[in-house]
N, C-alpha and C. Protein backbone atom coordinates (compact mmCIF):
# COMPACT_ATOMS: atom_id res chain seq x y z
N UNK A 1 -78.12 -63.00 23.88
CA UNK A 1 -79.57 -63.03 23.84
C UNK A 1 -80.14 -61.86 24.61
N UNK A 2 -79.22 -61.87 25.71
CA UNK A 2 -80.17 -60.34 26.50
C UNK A 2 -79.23 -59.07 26.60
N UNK A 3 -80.07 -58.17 26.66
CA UNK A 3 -78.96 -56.89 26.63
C UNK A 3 -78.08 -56.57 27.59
N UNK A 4 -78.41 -57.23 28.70
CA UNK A 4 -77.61 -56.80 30.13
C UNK A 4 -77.18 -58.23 30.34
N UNK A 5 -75.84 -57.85 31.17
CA UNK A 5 -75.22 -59.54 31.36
C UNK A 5 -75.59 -59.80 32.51
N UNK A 6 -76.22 -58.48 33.60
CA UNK A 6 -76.72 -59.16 34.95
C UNK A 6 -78.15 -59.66 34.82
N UNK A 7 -78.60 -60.03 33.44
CA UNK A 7 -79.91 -60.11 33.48
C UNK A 7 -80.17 -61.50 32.78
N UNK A 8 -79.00 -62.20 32.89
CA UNK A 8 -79.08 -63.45 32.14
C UNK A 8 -78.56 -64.87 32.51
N UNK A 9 -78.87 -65.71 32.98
CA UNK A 9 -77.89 -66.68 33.25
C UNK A 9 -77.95 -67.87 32.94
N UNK A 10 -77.09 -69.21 32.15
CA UNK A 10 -76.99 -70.23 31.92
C UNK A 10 -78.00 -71.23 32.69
N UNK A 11 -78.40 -72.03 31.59
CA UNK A 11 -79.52 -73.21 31.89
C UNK A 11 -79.60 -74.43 30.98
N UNK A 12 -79.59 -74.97 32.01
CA UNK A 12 -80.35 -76.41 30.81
C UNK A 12 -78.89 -76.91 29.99
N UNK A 13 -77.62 -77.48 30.88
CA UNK A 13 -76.31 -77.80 30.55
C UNK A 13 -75.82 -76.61 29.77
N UNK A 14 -75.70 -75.55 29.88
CA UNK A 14 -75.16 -74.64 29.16
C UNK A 14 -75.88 -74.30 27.31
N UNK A 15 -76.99 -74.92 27.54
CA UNK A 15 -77.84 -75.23 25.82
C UNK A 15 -78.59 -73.83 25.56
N UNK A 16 -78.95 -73.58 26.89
CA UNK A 16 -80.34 -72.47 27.19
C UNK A 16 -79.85 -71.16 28.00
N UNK A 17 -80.53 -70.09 27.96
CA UNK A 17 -80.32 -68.77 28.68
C UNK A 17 -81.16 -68.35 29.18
N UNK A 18 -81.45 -68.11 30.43
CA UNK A 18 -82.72 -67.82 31.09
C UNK A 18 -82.48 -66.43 31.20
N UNK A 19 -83.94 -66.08 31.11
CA UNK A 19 -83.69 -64.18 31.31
C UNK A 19 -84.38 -63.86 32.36
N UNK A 20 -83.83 -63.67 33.48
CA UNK A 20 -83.99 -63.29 34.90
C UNK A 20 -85.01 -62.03 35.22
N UNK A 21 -85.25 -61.39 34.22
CA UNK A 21 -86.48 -60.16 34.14
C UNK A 21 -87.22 -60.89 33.73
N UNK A 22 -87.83 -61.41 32.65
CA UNK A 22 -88.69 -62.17 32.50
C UNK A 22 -89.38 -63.07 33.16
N UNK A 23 -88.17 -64.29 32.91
CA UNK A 23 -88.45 -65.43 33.00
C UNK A 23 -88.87 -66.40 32.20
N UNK A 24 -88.17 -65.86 30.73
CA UNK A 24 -88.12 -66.80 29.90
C UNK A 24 -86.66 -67.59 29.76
N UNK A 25 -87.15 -68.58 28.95
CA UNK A 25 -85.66 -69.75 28.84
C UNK A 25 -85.60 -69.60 27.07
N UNK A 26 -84.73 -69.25 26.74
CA UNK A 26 -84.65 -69.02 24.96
C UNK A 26 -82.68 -70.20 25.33
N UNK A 27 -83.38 -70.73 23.78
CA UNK A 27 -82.46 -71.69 23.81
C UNK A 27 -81.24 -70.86 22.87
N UNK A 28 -79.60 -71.65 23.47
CA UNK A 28 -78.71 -70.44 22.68
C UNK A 28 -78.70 -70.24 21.79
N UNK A 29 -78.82 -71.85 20.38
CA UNK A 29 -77.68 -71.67 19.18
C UNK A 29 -79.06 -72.08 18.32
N UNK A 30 -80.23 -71.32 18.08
CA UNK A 30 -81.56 -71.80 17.41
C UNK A 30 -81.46 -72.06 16.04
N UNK A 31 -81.53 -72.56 15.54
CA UNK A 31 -81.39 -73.53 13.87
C UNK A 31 -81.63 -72.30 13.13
N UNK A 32 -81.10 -71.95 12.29
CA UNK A 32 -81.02 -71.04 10.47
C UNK A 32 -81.91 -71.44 9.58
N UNK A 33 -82.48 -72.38 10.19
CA UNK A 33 -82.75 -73.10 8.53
C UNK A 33 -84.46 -72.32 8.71
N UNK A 34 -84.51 -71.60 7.44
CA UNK A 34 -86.26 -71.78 7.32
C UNK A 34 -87.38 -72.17 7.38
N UNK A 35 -88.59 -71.70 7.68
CA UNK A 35 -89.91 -72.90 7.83
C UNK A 35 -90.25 -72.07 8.12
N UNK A 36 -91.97 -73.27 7.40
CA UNK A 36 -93.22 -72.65 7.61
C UNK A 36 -93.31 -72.58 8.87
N UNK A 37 -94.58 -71.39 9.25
CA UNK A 37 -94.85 -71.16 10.43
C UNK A 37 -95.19 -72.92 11.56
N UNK A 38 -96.38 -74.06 10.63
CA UNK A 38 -96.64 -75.40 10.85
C UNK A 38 -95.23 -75.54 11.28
N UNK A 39 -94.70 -75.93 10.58
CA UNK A 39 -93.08 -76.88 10.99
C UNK A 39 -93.01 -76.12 12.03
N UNK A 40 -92.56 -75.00 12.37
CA UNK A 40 -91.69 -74.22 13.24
C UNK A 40 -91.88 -74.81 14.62
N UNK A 41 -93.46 -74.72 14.28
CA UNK A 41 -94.09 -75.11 15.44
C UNK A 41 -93.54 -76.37 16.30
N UNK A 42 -94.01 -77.10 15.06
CA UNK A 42 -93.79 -78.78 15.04
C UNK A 42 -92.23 -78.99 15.84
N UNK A 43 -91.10 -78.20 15.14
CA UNK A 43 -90.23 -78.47 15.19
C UNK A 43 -89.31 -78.11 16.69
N UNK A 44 -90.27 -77.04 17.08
CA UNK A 44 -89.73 -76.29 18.34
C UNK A 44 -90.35 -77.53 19.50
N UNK A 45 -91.68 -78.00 19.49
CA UNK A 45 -92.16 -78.84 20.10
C UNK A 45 -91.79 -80.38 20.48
N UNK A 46 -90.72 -80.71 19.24
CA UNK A 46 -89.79 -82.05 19.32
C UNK A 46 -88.71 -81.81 20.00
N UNK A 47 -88.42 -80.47 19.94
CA UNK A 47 -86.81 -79.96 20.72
C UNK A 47 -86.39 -80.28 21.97
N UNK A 48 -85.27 -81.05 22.20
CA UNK A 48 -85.02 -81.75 23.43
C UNK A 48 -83.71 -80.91 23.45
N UNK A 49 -83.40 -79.69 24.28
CA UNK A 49 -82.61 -78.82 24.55
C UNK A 49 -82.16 -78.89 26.35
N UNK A 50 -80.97 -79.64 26.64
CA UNK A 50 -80.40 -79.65 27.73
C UNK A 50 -81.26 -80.67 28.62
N UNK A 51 -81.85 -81.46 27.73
CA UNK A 51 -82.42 -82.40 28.51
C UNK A 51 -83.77 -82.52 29.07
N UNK A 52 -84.27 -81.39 28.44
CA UNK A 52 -85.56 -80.47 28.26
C UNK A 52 -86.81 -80.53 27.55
N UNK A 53 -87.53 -81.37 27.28
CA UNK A 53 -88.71 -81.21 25.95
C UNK A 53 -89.35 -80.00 26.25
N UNK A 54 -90.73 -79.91 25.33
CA UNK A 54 -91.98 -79.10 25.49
C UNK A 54 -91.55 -77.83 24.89
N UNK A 55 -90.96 -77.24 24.23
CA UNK A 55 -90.34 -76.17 23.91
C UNK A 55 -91.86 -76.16 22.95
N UNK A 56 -91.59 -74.10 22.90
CA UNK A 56 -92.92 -73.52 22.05
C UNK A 56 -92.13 -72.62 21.17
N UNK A 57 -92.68 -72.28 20.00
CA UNK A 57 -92.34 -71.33 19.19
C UNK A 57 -92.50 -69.63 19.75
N UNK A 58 -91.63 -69.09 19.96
CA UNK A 58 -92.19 -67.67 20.57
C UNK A 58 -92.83 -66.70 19.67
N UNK A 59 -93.36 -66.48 20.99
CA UNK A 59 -94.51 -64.96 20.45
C UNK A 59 -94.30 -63.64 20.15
N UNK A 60 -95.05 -63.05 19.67
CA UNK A 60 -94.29 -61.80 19.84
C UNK A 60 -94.36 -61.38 20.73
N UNK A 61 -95.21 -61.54 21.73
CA UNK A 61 -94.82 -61.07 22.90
C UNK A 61 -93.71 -61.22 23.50
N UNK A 62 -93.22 -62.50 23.47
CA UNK A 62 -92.02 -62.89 23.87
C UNK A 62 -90.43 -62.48 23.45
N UNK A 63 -90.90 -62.70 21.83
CA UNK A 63 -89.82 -62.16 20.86
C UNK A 63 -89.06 -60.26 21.59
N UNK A 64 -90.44 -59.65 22.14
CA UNK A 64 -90.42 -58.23 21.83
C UNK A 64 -89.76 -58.36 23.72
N UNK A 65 -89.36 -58.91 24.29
CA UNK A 65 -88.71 -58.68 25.61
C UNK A 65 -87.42 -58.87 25.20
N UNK A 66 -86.86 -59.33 24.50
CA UNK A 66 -85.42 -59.36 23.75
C UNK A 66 -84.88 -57.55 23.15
N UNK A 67 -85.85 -57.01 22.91
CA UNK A 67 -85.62 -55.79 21.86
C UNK A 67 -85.19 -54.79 23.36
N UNK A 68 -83.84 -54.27 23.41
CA UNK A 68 -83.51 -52.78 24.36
C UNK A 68 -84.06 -51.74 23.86
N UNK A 69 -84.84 -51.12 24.36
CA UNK A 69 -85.45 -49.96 23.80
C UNK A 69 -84.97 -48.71 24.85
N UNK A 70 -84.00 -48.56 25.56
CA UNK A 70 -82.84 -48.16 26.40
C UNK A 70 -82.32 -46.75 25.24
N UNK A 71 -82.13 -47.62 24.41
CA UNK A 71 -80.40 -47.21 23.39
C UNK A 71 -79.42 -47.59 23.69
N UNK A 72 -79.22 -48.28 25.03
CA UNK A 72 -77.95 -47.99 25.83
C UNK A 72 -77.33 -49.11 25.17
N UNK A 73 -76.22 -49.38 25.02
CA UNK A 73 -75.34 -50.75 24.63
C UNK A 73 -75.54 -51.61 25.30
C-alpha cells in the first residue's frame, strides 16, 4: 500500500495498514468487485475490518497520498 516500508505499519489484527506520514488506515485486501459510487459508499460504511466499524470511501485526496511521485522504487 505505501511506497516506503518505514512508512507503514500493521493495524487493526493485521486487516489494516496505517500510513505513518499521513495518518491514514487503508484496509489491506479491499474487495474487486464493482459498484456504484451509492453502494461503495454504503458498503465501505458496514465494513467491520479488525474489529473496526465506521470505515469511509476514500477521496481523492486521500487516494492521491498513495501515488510516489519520487520515481524512486
Amino acid at each position: 500500500v505505501c511506497s516506503k516500508i518505514e512508512r507503514k505499519s500493521w493495524a487493526f489484527n493485521n486487516e489494516a495498514v496505517s500510513d505513518r506520514e499521513t495518518g491514514l488506515v487503508w484496509e489491506l485486501s479491499p474487495s474487486a468487485i464493482r459498484m456504484n459510487w451509492s453502494d461503495s459508499v454504503s458498503t465501505c460504511w458496514q465494513e467491520n475490518i479488525g474489529g473496526r466499524g465506521g470505515w469511509h470511501l476514500a477521496t481523492i485526496e486521500e487516494l492521491s497520498t498513495l501515488v510516489d511521485r519520487t520515481g524512486s522504487p
